[in-house]
Protein backbone atom coordinates (compact mmCIF):
# COMPACT_ATOMS: atom_id res chain seq x y z
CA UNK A 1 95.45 121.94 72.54
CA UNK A 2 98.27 119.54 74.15
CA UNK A 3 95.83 117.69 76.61
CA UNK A 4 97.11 115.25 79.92
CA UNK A 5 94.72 112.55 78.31
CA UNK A 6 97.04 112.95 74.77
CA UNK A 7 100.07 112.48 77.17
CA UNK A 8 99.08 109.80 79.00
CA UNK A 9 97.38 107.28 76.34
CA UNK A 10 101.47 107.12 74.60
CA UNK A 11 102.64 106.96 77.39
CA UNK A 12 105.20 110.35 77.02
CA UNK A 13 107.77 110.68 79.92
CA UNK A 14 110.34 113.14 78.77
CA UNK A 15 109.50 115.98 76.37
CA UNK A 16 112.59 117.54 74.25
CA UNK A 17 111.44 121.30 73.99
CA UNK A 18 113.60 121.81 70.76
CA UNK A 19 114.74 124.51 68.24
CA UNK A 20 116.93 124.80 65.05
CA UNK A 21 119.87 127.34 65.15
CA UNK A 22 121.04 129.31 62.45
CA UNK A 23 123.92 127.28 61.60
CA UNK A 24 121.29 124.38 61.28
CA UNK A 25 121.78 122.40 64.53
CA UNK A 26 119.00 120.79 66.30
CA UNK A 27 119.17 121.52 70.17
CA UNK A 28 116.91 120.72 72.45
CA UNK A 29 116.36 120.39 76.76
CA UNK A 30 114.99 117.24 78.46
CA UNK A 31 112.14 118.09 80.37
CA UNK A 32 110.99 115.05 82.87
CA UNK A 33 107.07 114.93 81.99
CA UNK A 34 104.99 116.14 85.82
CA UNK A 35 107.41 119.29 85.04
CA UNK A 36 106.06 119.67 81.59
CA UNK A 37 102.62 119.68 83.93
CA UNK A 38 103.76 122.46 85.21
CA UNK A 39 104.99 124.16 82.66
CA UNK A 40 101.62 123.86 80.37
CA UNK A 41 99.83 125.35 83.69
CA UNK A 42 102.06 128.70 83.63
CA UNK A 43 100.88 132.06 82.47
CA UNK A 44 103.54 131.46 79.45
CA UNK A 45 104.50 128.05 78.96
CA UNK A 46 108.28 127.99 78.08
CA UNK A 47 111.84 127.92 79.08
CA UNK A 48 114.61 131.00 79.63
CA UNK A 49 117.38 130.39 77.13
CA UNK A 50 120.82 132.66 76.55
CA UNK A 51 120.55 135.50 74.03
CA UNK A 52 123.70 134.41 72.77
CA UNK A 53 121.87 131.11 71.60
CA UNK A 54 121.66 132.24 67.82
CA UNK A 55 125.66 133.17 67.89
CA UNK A 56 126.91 130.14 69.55
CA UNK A 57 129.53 127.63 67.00
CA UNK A 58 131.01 125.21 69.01
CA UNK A 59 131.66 126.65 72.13
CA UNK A 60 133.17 130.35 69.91
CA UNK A 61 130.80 133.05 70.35
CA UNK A 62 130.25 134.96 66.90
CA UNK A 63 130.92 138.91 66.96
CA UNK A 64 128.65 140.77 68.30
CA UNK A 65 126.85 138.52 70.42
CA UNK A 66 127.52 138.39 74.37
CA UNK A 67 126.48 136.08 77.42
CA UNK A 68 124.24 138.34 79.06
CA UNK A 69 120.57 138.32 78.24
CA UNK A 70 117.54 136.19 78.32
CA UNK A 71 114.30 134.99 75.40
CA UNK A 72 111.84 133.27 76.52
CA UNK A 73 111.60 130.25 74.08
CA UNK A 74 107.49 130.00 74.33
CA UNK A 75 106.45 126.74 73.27
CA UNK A 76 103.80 125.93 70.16
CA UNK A 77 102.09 123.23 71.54
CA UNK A 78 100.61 122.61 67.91
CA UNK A 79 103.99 121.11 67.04
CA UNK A 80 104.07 118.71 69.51
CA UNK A 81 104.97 115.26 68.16
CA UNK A 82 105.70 111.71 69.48
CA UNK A 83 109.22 110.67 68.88
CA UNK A 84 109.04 106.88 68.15
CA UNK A 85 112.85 106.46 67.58
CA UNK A 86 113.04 107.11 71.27
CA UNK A 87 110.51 105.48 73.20
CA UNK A 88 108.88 107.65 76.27
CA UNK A 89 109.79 110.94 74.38
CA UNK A 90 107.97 113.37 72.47
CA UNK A 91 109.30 116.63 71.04
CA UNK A 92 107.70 120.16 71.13
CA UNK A 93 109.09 123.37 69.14
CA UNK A 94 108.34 126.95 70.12
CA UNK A 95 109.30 130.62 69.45
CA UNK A 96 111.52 132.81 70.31
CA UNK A 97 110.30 135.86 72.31
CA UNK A 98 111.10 139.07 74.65
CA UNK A 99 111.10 138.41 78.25
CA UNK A 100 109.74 142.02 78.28
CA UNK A 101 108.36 143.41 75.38
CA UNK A 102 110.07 145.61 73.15
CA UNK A 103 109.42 149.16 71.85
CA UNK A 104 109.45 148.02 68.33
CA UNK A 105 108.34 144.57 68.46
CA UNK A 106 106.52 143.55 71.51
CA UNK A 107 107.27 140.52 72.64
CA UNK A 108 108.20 138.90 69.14
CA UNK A 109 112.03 138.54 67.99
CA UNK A 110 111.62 138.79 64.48
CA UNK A 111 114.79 136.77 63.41
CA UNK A 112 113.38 134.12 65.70
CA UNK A 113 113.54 131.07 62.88
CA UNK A 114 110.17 129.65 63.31
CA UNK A 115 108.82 133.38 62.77
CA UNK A 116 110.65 134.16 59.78
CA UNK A 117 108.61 130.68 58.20
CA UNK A 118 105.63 131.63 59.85
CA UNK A 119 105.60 134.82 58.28
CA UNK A 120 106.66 133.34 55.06
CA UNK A 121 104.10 131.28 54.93
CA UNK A 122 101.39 133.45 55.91
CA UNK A 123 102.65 136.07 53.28
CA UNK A 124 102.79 132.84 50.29
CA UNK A 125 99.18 132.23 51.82
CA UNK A 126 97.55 135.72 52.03
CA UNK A 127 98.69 136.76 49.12
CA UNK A 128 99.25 134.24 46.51
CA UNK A 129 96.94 131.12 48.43
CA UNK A 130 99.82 129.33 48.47
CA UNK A 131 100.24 126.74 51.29
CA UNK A 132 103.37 124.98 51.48
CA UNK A 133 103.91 120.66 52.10
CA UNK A 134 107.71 119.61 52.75
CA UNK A 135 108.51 117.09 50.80
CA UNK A 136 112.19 115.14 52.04
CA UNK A 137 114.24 112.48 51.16
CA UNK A 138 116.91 110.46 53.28
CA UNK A 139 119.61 108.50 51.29
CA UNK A 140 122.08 106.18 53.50
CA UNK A 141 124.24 102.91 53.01
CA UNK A 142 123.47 100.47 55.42
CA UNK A 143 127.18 98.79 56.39
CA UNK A 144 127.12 94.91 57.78
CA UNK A 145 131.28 95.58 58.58
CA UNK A 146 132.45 99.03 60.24
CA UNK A 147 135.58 98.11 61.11
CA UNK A 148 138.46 99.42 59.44
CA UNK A 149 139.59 99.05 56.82
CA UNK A 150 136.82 96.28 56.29
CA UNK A 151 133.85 98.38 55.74
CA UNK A 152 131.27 96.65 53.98
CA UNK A 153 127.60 97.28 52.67
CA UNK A 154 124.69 94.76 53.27
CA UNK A 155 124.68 94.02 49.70
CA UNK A 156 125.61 94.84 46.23
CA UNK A 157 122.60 94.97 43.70
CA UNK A 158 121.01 97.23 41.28
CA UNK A 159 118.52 100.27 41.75
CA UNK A 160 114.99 98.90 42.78
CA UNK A 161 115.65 95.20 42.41
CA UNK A 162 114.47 92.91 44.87
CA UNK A 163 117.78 91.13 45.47
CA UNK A 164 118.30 94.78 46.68
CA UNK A 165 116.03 94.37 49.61
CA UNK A 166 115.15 90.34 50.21
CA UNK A 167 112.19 90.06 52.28
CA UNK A 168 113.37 88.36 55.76
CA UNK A 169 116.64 90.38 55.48
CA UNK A 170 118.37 92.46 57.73
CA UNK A 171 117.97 95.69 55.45
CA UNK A 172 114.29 95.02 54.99
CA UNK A 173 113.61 94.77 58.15
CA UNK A 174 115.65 97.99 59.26
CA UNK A 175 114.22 99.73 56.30
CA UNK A 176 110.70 98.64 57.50
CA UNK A 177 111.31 99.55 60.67
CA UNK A 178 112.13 102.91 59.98
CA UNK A 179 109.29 103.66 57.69
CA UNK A 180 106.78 102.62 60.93
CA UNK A 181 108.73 105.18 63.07
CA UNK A 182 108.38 107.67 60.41
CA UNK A 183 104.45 107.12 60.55
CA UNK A 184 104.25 107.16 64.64
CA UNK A 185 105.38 110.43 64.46
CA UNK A 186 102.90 112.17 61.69
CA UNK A 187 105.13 112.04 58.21
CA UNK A 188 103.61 110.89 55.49
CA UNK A 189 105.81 108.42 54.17
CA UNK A 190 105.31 107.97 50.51
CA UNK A 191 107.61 105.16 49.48
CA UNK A 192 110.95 103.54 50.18
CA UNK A 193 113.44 101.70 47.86
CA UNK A 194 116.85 100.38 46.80
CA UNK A 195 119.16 102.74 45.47
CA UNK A 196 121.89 101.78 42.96
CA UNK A 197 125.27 101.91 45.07
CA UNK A 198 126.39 99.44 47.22
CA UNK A 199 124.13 99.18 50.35
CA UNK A 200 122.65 102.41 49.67
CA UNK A 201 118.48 103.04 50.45
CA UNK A 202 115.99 106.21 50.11
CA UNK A 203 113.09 107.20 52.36
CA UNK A 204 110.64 109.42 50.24
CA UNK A 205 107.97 111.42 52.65
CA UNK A 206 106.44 114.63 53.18
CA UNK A 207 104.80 116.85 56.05
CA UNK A 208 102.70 119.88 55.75
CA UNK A 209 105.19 122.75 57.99
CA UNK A 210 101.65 124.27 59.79
């Protein structure tokens, strides 16, 4: 479990309680860390969020959805992570639930996204033994000139060659930088290396979802 001790020793001042929306954006709310305290010390650690969370694009509401209603977005404390690209913060996920529970459901909200993959998963595992590891890959050009219409990349080699990434250079050292960021926070990174357009670079890592 998500001890003080944990907290303290990196030093975590602001917790992002996040979730992923159906239209795939990440949202989250900044919670200062002695409130977090109290939070973990509550009967059912969590925050109240809008029903209408899950039909919100932009500020539009889809049909069918309304502004009245409340979850209670319970927090897994199992997913909490340290956020190295942001010093201070850490980041916690959760699930949706009832505030009340419901005559079908209980207290579950069963197009909550984090229970639809939890019950994928433990289907694929129950029944087949199948356990799932996410394997991802970032791909970006790294620019040395934004500035229109002079936008330039850092360099201009070949796929995998080392004039691709010079050691001492600005892209190694960015690329490096990001790879130790990638480790603070519990992915395995596998490997990293020069793609073949202009400027362009690939992160290879993966992360086991439970």
């Amino acid at each position: 479990s998500l001890t003080e001790d944990f907290v303290d020793k990196h030093n975590v001042k602001f917790i992002r309680i996040t979730w992923v929306d159906w239209i795939n954006n990440v949202r989250y709310r900044v919670i200062p860390r002695p409130y977090f305290k109290r939070l973990l010390e509550s009967a059912r650690p969590g925050v109240s969020l809008a029903k209408c969370a899950f039909g919100l694009v932009s500020l539009a509401l889809a049909p069918g959805f309304t502004g009245t209603g409340e979850y209670q977005y319970v927090l897994d404390e199992s997913s909490f992570r340290l956020s190295p690209y942001a010093p201070g913060h850490a980041t916690v996920f959760g699930f949706f639930q009832h505030k009340v529970p419901d005559p079908v459901h209980g207290l579950t909200v069963p197009y909550c996204p984090r229970t639809l993959l939890k019950n994928i998963e433990r289907r694929a595992r129950e029944k087949a033994g199948v356990s799932y590891l996410v394997g991802f890959e970032s791909e970006f050009i790294l620019l040395s000139a934004t500035k229109l219409p002079n936008i330039v990349p850092v360099n201009n080699a070949d796929w995998s060659v080392s004039s691709k990434l010079p050691s001492g250079s600005v892209e190694a050292i960015v690329l490096e930088e990001i790879a130790e960021k990638l480790t603070e926070a519990g992915i395995e990174l596998q490997m990293y290396h020069a793609e073949a357009a202009p400027g362009q670079v690939r992160h290879c890592a993966s992360l086991s979802i439970w």
